[in-house]
Each structure stands twice: as structure tokens, then as C-alpha cells.
N, C-alpha and C. Protein backbone atom coordinates (compact mmCIF):
# COMPACT_ATOMS: atom_id res chain seq x y z
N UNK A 1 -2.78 -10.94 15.58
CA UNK A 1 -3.65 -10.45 14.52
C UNK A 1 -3.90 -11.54 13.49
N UNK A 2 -5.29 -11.63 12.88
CA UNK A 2 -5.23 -12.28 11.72
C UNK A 2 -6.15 -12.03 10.48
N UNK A 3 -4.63 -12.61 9.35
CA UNK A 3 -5.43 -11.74 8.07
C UNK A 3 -6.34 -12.61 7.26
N UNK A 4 -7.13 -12.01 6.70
CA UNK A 4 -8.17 -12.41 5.82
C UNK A 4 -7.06 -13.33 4.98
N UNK A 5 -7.31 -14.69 4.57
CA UNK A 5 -6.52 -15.85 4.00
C UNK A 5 -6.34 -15.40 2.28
N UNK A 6 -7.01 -14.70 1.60
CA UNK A 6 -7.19 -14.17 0.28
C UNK A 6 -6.90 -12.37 0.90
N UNK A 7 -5.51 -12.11 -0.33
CA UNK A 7 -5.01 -10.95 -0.21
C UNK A 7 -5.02 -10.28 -1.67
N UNK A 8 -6.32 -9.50 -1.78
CA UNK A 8 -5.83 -8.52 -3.39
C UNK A 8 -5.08 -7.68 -3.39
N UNK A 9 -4.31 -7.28 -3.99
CA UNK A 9 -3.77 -6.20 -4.66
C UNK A 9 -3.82 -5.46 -6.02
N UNK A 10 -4.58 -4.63 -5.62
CA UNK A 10 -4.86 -3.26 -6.90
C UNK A 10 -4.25 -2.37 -6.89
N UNK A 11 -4.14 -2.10 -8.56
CA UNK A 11 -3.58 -0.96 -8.48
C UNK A 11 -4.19 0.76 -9.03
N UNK A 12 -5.54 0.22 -8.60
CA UNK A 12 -6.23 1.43 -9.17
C UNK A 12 -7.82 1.31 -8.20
N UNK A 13 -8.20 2.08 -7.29
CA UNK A 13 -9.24 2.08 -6.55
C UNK A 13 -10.54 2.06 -6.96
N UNK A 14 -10.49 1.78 -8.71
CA UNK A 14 -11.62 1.64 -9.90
C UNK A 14 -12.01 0.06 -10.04
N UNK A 15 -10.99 -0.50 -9.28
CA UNK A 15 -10.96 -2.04 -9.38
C UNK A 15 -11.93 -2.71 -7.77
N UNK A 16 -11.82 -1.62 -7.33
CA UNK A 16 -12.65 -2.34 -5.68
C UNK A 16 -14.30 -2.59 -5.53
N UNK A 17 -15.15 -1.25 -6.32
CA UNK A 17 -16.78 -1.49 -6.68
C UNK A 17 -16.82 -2.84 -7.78
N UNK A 18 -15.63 -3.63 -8.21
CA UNK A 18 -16.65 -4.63 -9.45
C UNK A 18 -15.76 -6.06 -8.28
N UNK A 19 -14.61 -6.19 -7.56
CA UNK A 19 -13.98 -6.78 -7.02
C UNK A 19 -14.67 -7.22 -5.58
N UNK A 20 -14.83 -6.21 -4.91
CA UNK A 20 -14.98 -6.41 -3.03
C UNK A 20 -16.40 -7.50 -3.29
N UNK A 21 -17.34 -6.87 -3.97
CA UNK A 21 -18.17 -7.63 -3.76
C UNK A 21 -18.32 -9.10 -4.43
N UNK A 22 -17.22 -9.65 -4.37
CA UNK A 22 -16.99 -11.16 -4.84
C UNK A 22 -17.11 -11.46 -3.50
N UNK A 23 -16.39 -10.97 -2.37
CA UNK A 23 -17.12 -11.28 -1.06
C UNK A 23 -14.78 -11.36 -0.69
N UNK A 24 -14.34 -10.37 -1.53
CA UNK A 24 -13.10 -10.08 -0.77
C UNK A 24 -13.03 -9.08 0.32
N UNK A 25 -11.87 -9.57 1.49
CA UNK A 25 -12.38 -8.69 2.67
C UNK A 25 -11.11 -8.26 2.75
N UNK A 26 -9.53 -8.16 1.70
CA UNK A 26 -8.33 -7.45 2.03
C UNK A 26 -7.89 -6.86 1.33
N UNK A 27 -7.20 -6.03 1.44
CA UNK A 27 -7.33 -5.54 -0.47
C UNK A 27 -5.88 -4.54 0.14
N UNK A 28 -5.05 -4.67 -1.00
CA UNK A 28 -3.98 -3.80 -1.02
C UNK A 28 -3.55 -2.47 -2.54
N UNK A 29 -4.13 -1.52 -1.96
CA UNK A 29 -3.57 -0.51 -3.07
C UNK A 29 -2.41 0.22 -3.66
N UNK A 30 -1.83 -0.30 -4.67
CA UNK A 30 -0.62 -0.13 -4.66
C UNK A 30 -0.38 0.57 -6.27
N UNK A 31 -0.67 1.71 -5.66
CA UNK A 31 -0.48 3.06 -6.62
C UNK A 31 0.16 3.62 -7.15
N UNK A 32 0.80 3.61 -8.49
CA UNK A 32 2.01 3.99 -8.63
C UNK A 32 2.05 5.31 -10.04
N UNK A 33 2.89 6.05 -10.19
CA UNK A 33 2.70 6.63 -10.94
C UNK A 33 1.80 8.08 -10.98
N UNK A 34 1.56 8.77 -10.03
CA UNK A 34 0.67 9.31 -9.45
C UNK A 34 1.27 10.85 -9.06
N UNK A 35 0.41 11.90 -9.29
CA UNK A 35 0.90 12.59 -8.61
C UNK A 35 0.23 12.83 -7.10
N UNK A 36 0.48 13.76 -5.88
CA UNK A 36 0.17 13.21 -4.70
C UNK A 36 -1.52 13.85 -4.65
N UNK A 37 -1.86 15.12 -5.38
CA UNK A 37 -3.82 15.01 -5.17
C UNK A 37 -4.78 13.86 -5.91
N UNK A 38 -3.47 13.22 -7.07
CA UNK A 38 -3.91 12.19 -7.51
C UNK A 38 -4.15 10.91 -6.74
N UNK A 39 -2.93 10.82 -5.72
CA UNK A 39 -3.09 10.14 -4.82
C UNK A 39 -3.79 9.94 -3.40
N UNK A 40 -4.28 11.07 -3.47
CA UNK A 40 -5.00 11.53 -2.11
C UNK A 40 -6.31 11.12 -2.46
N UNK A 41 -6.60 11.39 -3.71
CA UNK A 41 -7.98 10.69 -4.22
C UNK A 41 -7.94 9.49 -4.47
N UNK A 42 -7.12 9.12 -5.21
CA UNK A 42 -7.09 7.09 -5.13
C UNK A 42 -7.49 6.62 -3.85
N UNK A 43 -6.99 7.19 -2.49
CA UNK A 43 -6.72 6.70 -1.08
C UNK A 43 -7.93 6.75 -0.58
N UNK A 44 -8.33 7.91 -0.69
CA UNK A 44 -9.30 8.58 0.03
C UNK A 44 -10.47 7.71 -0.81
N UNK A 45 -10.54 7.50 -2.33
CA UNK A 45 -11.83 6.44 -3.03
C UNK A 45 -11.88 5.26 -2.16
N UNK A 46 -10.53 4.68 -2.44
CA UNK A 46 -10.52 3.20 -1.73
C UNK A 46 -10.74 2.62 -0.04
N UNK A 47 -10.89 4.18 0.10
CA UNK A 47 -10.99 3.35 2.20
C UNK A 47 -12.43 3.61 2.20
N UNK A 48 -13.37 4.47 1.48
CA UNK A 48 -14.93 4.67 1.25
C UNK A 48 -15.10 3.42 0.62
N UNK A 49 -14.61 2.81 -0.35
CA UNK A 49 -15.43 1.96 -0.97
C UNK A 49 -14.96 0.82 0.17
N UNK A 50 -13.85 0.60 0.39
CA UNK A 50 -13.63 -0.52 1.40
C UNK A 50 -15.04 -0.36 3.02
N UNK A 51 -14.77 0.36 2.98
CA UNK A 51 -15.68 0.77 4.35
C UNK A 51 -17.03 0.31 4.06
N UNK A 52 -17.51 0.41 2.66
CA UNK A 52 -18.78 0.10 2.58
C UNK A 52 -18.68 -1.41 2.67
N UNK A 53 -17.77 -1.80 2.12
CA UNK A 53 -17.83 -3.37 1.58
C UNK A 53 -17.40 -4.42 2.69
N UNK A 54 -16.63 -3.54 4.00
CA UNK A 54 -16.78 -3.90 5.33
C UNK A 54 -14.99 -5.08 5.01
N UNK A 55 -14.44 -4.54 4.12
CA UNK A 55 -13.26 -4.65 3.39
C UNK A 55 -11.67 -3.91 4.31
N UNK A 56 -11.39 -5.03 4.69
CA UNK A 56 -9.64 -4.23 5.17
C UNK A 56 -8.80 -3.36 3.95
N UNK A 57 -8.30 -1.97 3.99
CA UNK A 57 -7.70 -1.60 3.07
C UNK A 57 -6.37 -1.19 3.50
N UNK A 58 -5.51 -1.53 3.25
CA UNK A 58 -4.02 -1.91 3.16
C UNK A 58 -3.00 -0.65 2.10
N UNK A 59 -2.70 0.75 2.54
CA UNK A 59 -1.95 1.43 2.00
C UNK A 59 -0.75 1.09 1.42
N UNK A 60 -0.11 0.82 0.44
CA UNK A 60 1.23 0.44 -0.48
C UNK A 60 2.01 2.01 -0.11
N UNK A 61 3.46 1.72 0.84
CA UNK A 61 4.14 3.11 0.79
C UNK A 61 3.81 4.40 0.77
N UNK A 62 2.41 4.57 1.33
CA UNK A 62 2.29 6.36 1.30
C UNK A 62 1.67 6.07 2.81
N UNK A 63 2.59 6.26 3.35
CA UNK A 63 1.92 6.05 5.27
C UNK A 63 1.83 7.33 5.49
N UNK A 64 2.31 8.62 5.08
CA UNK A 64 2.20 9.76 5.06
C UNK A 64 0.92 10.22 5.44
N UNK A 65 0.28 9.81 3.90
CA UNK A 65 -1.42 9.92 3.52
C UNK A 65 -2.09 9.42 4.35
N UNK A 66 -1.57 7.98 4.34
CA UNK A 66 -2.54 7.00 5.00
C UNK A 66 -2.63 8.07 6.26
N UNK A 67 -1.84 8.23 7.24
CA UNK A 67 -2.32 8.82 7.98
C UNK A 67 -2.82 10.02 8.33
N UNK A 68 -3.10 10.87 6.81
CA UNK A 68 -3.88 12.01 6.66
C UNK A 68 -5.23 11.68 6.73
N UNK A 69 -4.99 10.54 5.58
CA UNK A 69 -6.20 10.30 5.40
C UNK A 69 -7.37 9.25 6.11
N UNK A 70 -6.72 8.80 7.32
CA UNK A 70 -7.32 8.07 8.45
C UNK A 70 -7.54 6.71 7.88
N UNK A 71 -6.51 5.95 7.47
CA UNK A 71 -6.66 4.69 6.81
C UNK A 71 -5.67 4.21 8.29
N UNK A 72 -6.04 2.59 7.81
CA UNK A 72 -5.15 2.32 9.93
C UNK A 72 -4.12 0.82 9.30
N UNK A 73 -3.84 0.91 7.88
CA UNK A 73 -2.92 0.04 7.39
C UNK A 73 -1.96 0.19 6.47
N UNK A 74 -0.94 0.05 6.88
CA UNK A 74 -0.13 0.19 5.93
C UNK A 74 1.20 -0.77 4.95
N UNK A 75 1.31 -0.92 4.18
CA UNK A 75 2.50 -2.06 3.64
C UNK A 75 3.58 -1.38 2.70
N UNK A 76 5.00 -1.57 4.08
CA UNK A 76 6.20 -0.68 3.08
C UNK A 76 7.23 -1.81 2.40
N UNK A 77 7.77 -1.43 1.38
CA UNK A 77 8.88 -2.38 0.77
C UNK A 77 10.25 -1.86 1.63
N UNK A 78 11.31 -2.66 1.58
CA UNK A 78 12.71 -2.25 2.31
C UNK A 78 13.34 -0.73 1.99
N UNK A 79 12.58 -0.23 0.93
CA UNK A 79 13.59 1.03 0.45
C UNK A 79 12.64 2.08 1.42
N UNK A 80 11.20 1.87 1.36
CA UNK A 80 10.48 2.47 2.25
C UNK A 80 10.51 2.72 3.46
N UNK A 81 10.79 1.30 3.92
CA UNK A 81 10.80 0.97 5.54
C UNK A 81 12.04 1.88 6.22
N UNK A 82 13.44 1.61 5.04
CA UNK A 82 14.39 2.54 5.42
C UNK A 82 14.15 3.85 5.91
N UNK A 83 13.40 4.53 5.10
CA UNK A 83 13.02 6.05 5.10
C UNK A 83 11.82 6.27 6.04
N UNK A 84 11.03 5.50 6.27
CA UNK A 84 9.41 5.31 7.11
C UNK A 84 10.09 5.89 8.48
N UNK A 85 9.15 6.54 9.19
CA UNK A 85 9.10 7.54 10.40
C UNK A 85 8.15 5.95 11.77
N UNK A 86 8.72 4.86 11.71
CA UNK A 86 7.39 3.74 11.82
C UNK A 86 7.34 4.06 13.27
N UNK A 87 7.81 4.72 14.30
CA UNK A 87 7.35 5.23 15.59
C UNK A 87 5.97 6.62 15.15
N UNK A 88 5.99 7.11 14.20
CA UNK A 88 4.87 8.74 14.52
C UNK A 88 3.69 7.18 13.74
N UNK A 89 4.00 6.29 12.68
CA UNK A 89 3.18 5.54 12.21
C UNK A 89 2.27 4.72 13.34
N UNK A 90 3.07 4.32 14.27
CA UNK A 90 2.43 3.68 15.35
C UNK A 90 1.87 4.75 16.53
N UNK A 91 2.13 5.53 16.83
CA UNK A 91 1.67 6.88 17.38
C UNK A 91 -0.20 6.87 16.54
N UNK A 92 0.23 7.29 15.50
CA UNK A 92 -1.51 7.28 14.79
C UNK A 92 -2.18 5.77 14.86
N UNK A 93 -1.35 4.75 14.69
CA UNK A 93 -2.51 3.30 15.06
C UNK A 93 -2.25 2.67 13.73
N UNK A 94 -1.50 3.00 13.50
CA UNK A 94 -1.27 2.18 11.82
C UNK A 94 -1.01 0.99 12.27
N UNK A 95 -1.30 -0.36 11.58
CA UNK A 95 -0.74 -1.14 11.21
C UNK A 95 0.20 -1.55 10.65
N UNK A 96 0.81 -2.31 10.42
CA UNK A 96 2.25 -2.10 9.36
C UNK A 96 2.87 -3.72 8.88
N UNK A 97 2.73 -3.63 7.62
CA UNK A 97 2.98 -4.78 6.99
C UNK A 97 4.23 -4.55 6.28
N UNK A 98 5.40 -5.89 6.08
CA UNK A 98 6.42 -5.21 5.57
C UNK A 98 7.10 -6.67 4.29
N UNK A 99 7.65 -5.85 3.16
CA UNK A 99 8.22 -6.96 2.29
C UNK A 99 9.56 -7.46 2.79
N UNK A 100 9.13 -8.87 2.46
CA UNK A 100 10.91 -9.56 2.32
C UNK A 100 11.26 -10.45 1.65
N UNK A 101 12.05 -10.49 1.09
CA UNK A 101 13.13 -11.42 0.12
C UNK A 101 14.20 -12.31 0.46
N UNK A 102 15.08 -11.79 1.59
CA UNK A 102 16.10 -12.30 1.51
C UNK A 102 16.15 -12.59 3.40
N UNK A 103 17.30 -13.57 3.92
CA UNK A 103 17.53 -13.13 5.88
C UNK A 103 17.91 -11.52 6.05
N UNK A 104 19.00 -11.14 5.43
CA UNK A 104 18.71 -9.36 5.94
C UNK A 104 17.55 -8.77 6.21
N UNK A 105 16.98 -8.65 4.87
CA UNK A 105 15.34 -8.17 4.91
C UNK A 105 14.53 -8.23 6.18
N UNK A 106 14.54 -9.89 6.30
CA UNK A 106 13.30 -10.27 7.49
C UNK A 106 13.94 -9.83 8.33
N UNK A 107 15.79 -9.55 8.89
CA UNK A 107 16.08 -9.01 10.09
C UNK A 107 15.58 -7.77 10.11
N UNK A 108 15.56 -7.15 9.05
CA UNK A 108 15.33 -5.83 9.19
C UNK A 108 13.68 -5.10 9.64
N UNK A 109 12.49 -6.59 8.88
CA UNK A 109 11.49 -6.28 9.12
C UNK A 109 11.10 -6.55 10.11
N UNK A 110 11.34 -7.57 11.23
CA UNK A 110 11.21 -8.36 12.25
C UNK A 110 11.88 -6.61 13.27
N UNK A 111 12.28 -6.28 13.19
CA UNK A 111 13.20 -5.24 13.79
C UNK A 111 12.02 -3.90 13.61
N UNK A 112 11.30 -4.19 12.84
CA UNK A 112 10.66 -2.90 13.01
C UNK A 112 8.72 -3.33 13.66
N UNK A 113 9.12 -4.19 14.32
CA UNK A 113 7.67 -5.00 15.07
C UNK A 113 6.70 -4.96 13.96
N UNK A 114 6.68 -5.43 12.90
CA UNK A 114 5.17 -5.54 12.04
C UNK A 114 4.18 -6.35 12.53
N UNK A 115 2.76 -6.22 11.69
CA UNK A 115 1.82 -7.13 12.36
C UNK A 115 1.93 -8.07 11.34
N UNK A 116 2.71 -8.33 10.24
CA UNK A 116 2.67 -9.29 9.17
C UNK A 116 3.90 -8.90 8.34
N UNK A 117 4.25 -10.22 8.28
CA UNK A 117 5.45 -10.24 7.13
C UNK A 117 5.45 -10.98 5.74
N UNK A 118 5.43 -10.19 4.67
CA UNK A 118 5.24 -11.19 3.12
C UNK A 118 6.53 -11.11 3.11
N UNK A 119 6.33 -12.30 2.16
CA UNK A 119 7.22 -13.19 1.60
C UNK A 119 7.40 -13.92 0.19
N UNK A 120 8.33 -13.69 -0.60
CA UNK A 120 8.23 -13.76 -2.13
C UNK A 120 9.58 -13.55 -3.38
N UNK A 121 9.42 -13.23 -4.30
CA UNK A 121 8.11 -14.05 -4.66
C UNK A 121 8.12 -15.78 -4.62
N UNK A 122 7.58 -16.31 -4.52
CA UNK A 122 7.17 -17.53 -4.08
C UNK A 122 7.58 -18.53 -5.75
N UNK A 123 6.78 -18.16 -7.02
CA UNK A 123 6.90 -18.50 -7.78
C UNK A 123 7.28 -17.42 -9.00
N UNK A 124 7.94 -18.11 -10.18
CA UNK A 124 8.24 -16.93 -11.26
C UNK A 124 6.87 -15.63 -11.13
N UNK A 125 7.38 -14.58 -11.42
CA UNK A 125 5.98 -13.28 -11.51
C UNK A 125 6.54 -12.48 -12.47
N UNK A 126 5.67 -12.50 -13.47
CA UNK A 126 5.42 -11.17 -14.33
C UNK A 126 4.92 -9.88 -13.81
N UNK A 127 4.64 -9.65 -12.81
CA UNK A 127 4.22 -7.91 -11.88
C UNK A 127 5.59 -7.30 -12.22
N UNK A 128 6.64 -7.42 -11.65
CA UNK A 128 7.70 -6.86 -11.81
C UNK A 128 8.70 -7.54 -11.89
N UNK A 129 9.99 -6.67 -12.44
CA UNK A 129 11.39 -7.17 -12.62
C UNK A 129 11.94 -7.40 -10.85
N UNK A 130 12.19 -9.10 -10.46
CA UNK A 130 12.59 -8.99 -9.40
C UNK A 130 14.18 -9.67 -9.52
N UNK A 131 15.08 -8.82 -8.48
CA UNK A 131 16.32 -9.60 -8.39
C UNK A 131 16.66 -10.77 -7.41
N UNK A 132 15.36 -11.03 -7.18
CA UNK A 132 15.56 -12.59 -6.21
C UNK A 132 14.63 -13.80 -7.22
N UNK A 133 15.04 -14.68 -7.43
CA UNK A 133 14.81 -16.10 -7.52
C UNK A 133 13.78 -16.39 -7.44
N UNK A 134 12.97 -17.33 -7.68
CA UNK A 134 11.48 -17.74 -7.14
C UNK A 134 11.84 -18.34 -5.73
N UNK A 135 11.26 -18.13 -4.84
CA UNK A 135 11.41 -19.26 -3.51
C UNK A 135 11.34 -20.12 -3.05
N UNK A 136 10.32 -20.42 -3.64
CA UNK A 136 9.69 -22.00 -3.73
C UNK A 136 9.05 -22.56 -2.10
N UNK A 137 8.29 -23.62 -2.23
CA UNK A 137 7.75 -23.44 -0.70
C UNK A 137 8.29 -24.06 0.54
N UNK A 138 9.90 -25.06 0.31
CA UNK A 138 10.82 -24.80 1.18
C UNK A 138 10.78 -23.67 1.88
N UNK A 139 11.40 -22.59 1.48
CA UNK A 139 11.70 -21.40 1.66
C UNK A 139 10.82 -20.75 2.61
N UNK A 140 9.34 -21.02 2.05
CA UNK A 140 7.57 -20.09 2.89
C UNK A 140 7.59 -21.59 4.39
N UNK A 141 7.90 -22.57 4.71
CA UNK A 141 8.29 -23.02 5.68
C UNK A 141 9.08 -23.00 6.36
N UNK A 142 10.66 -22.65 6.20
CA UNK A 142 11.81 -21.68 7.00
C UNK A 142 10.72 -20.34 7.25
N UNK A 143 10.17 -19.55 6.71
CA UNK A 143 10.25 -18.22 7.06
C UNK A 143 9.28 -18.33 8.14
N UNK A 144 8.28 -19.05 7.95
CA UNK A 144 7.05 -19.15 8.98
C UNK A 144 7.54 -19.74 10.21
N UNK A 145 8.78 -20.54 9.91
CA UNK A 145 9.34 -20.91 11.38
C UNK A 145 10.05 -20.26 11.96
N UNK A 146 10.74 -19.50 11.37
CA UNK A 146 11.31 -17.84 11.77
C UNK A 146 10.32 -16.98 12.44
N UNK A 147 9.31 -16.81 12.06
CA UNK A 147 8.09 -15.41 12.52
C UNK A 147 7.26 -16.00 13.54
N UNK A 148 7.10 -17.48 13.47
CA UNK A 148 6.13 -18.00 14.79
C UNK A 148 4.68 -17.38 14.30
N UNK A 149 4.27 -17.32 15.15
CA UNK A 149 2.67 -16.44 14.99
C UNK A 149 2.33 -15.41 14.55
N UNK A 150 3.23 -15.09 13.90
CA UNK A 150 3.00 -13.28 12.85
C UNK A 150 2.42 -13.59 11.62
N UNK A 151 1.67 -12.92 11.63
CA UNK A 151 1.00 -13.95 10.21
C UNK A 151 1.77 -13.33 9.13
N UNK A 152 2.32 -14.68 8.21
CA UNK A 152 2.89 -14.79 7.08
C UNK A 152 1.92 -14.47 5.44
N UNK A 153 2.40 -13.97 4.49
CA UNK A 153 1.82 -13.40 3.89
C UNK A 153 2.39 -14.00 2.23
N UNK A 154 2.15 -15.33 1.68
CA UNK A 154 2.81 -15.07 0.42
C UNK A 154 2.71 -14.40 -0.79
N UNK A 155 3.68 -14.29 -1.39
CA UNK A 155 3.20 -13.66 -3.05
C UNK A 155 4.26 -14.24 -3.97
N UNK A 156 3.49 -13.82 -5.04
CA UNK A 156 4.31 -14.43 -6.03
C UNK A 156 4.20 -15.29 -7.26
N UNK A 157 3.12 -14.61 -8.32
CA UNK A 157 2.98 -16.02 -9.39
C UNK A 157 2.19 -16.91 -8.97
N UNK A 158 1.21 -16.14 -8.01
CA UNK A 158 0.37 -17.66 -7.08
C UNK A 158 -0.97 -17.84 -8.11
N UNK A 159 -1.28 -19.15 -8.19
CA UNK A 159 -2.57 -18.82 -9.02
C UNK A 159 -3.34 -19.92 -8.15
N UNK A 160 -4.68 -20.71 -8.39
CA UNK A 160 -5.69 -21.11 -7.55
C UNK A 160 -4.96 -22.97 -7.26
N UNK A 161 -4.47 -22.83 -8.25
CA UNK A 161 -3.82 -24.39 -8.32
C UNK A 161 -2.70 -24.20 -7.79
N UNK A 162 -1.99 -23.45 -7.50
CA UNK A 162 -0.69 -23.65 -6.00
C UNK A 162 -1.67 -23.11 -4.60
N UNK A 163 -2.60 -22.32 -4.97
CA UNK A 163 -2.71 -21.83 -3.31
C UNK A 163 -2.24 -23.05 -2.21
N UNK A 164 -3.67 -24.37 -2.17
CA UNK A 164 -3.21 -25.14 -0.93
C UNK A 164 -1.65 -25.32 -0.81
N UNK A 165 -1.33 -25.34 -1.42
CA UNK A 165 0.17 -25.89 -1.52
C UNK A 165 1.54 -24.43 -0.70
N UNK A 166 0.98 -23.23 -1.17
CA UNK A 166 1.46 -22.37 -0.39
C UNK A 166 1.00 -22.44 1.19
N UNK A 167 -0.60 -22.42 1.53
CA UNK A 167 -0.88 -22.52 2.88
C UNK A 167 -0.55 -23.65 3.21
N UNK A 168 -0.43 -25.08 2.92
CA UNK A 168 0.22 -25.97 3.43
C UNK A 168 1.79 -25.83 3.96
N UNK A 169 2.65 -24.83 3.08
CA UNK A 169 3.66 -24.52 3.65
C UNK A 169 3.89 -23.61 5.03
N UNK A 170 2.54 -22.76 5.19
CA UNK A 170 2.78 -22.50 5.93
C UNK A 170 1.98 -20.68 5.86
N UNK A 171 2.24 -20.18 4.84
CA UNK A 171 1.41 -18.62 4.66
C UNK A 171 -0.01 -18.86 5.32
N UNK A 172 -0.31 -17.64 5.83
CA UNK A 172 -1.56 -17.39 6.46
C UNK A 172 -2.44 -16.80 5.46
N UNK A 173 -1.45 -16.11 4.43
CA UNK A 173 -2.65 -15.46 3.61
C UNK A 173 -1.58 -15.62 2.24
N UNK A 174 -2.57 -15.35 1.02
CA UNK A 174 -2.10 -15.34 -0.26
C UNK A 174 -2.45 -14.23 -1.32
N UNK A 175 -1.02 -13.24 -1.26
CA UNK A 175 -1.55 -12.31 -2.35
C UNK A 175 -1.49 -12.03 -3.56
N UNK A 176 -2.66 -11.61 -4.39
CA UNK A 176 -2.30 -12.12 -5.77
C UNK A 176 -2.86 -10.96 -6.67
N UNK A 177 -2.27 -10.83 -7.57
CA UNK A 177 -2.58 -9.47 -8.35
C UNK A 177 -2.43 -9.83 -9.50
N UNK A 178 -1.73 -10.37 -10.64
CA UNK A 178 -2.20 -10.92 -12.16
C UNK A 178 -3.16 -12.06 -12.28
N UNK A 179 -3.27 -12.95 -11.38
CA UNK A 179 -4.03 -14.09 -11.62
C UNK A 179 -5.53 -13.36 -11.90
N UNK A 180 -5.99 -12.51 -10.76
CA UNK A 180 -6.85 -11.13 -11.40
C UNK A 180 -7.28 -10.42 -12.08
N UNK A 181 -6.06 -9.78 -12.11
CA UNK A 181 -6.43 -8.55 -12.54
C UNK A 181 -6.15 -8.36 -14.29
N UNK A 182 -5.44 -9.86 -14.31
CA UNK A 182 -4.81 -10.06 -16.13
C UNK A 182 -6.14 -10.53 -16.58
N UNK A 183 -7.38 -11.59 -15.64
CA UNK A 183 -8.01 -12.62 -16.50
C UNK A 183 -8.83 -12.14 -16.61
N UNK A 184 -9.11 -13.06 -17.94
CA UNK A 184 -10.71 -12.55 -19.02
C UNK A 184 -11.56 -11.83 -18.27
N UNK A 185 -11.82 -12.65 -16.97
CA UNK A 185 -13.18 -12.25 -15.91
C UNK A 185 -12.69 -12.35 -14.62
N UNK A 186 -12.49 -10.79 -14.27
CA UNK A 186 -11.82 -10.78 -13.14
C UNK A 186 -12.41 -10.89 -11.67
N UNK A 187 -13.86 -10.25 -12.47
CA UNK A 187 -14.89 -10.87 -11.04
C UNK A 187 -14.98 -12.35 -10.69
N UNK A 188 -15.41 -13.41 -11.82
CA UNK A 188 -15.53 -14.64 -11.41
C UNK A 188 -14.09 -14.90 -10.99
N UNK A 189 -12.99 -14.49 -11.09
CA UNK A 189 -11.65 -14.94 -10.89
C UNK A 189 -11.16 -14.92 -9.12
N UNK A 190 -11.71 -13.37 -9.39
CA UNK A 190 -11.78 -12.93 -7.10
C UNK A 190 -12.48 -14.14 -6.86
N UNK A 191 -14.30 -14.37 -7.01
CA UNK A 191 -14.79 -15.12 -6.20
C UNK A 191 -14.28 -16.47 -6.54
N UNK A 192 -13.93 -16.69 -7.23
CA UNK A 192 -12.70 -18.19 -6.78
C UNK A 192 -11.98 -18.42 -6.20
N UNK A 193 -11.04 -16.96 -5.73
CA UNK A 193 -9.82 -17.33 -4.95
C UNK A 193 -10.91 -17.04 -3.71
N UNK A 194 -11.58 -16.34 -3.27
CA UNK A 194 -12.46 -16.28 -2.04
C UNK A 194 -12.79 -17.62 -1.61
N UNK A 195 -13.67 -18.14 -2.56
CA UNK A 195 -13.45 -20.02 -2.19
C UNK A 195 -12.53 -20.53 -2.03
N UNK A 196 -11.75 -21.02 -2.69
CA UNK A 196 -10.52 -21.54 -2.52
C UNK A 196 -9.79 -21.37 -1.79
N UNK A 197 -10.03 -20.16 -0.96
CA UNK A 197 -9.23 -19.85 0.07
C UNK A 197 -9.93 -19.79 1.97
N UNK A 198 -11.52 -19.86 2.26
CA UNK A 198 -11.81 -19.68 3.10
C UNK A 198 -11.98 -20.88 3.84
């Protein structure tokens, strides 16, 4: 499989009509805070607007939905993956993307056949409180030599001036969600990383 080299992540399906059409084709929704008709509508907005925009859309932990709601991707973190049903997931045709941090992790994700494995965070990130380290791109070259041809996925504090430097290590794709979704102009901001990245 291979992923679109520029990876968004939103967290609100209000962000995909001013975003996709920078000419992004991956997009990850990662919804939080929600109750679940709240969430059924976030899901259900974002695979219509993706569909129009001819846009991959990438479910964050509700594979449940996703597969209510006929979405065919999904991306779980380790606490997820634990609990994830990922045989009825592959039964419906899901895809399945999975986080990792640490060698346990990737044993654990490598163990559950994904079509892609991220990897992170790469550099310091303000998104969330993480208990791993930055990685640095040592680290995104061990892992890619670990996975072989699975396409690798970084994150992490990435902004347009590390990208080459991450795909030189080795990531197939780069996902990024404050460099975005924080700046002044978040449209001209997508269609930069779209350049910069194709």
C-alpha cells in the first residue's frame, strides 16, 4: 500500500471544506471529546466531504463507527489496539493504521498486520503530554528498517523545514496537525506542506 506523502490530522470535520482543497489527499480525524451521535455526525460529515474531495479519510479509534458508518480506514493508539476486535475490523475491509513509541509497541503493532505504522513523536510536540522523548531521526531509520515496505508514517513537531529531513530518514509520509491547524493561515499552510511534500 501507499500513503499519500502529506498526512493531516483534524480534529473537527469543519476543518476539511477550507483544508482538502489545498489539494490534500489524507486526512486523519481525531475526535475527541464527543458524545457518540456527536460522533456519528463528525464521521459521517468527514467521509462526504472527503469523498467529494477524492480525499483518503482515516478514522482516530472509533472502528466501531467507522464500520457503521462505511469508512474503510482506521488508526488505533496501543490502549485501543489492546481492546480493538482487529479480526471483525478486517472482516468489514478496514484498513488499519497503528501508533508506536517504543520496541514493545512496534512488536505489538507489527503483530496485529497493519497497513502502516507511525512513529513518534519525532520532534518536541505541543498536541499532547507525551511520556516518550523526542526520537529524533536516528530512531525513524531503525524503525523503517524494522517494517521493510510498510509504509512508515512520522509525527511529531514536524514543520516544513524538517520534512526532507524526516523522509530522508526514511518515513513515507508526514503527519502534522499544529504546524496547521495553530497558523495564522491555515489554508496557505496545507498547500505548502502539499508542495513540499509531493
Amino acid at each position: 500500500m501507499k500513503l499519500d506523502p502529506f498526512y493531516l490530522i483534524v480534529d473537527r470535520a469543519s476543518w476539511l471544506p477550507r483544508l482538502l482543497p489545498q489539494g490534500v489527499k489524507l486526512v486523519q480525524l481525531r475526535a475527541k471529546d464527543m458524545d457518540e451521535a456527536e460522533l456519528r455526525r463528525e464521521i459521517a460529515t468527514a467521509r462526504e466531504v472527503c469523498a467529494r474531495f477524492g480525499a483518503q479519510l482515516i478514522v482516530n479509534d472509533y472502528w466501531k463507527l467507522a464500520i457503521e458508518l462505511g469508512c474503510d480506514f482506521v488508526h488505533l493508539g496501543q490502549e485501543d489496539l489492546a481492546e480493538a476486535d482487529v479480526p471483525a475490523m478486517r472482516r468489514a475491509g478496514l484498513k488499519l493504521g497503528i501508533s508506536t513509541h517504543d520496541e514493545a509497541e512496534l512488536e505489538a503493532a507489527l503483530l496485529a498486520g497493519p497497513d502502516y505504522i507511525a512513529f513518534g513523536p519525532i520532534y518536541p510536540t505541543i498536541l499532547k503530554k507525551m511520556r516518550w522523548a523526542p526520537q529524533g531521526l536516528e530512531r525513524v531509520r531503525q524503525w523503517k528498517t524494522r517494517i521493510g515496505d510498510l509504509p512508515l508514517v512520522g509525527i511529531g513537531g514536524l514543520t516544513i523545514e524538517r520534512a526532507a529531513g524526516v523522509r530522508q530518514a526514511g518515513a513515507d509520509s508526514l503527519a502534522v496537525v499544529t504546524d496547521i491547524l495553530l497558523n495564522d493561515n491555515p489554508e496557505a499552510r496545507a498547500r505548502e506542506w502539499v508542495l513540499a511534500t509531493r
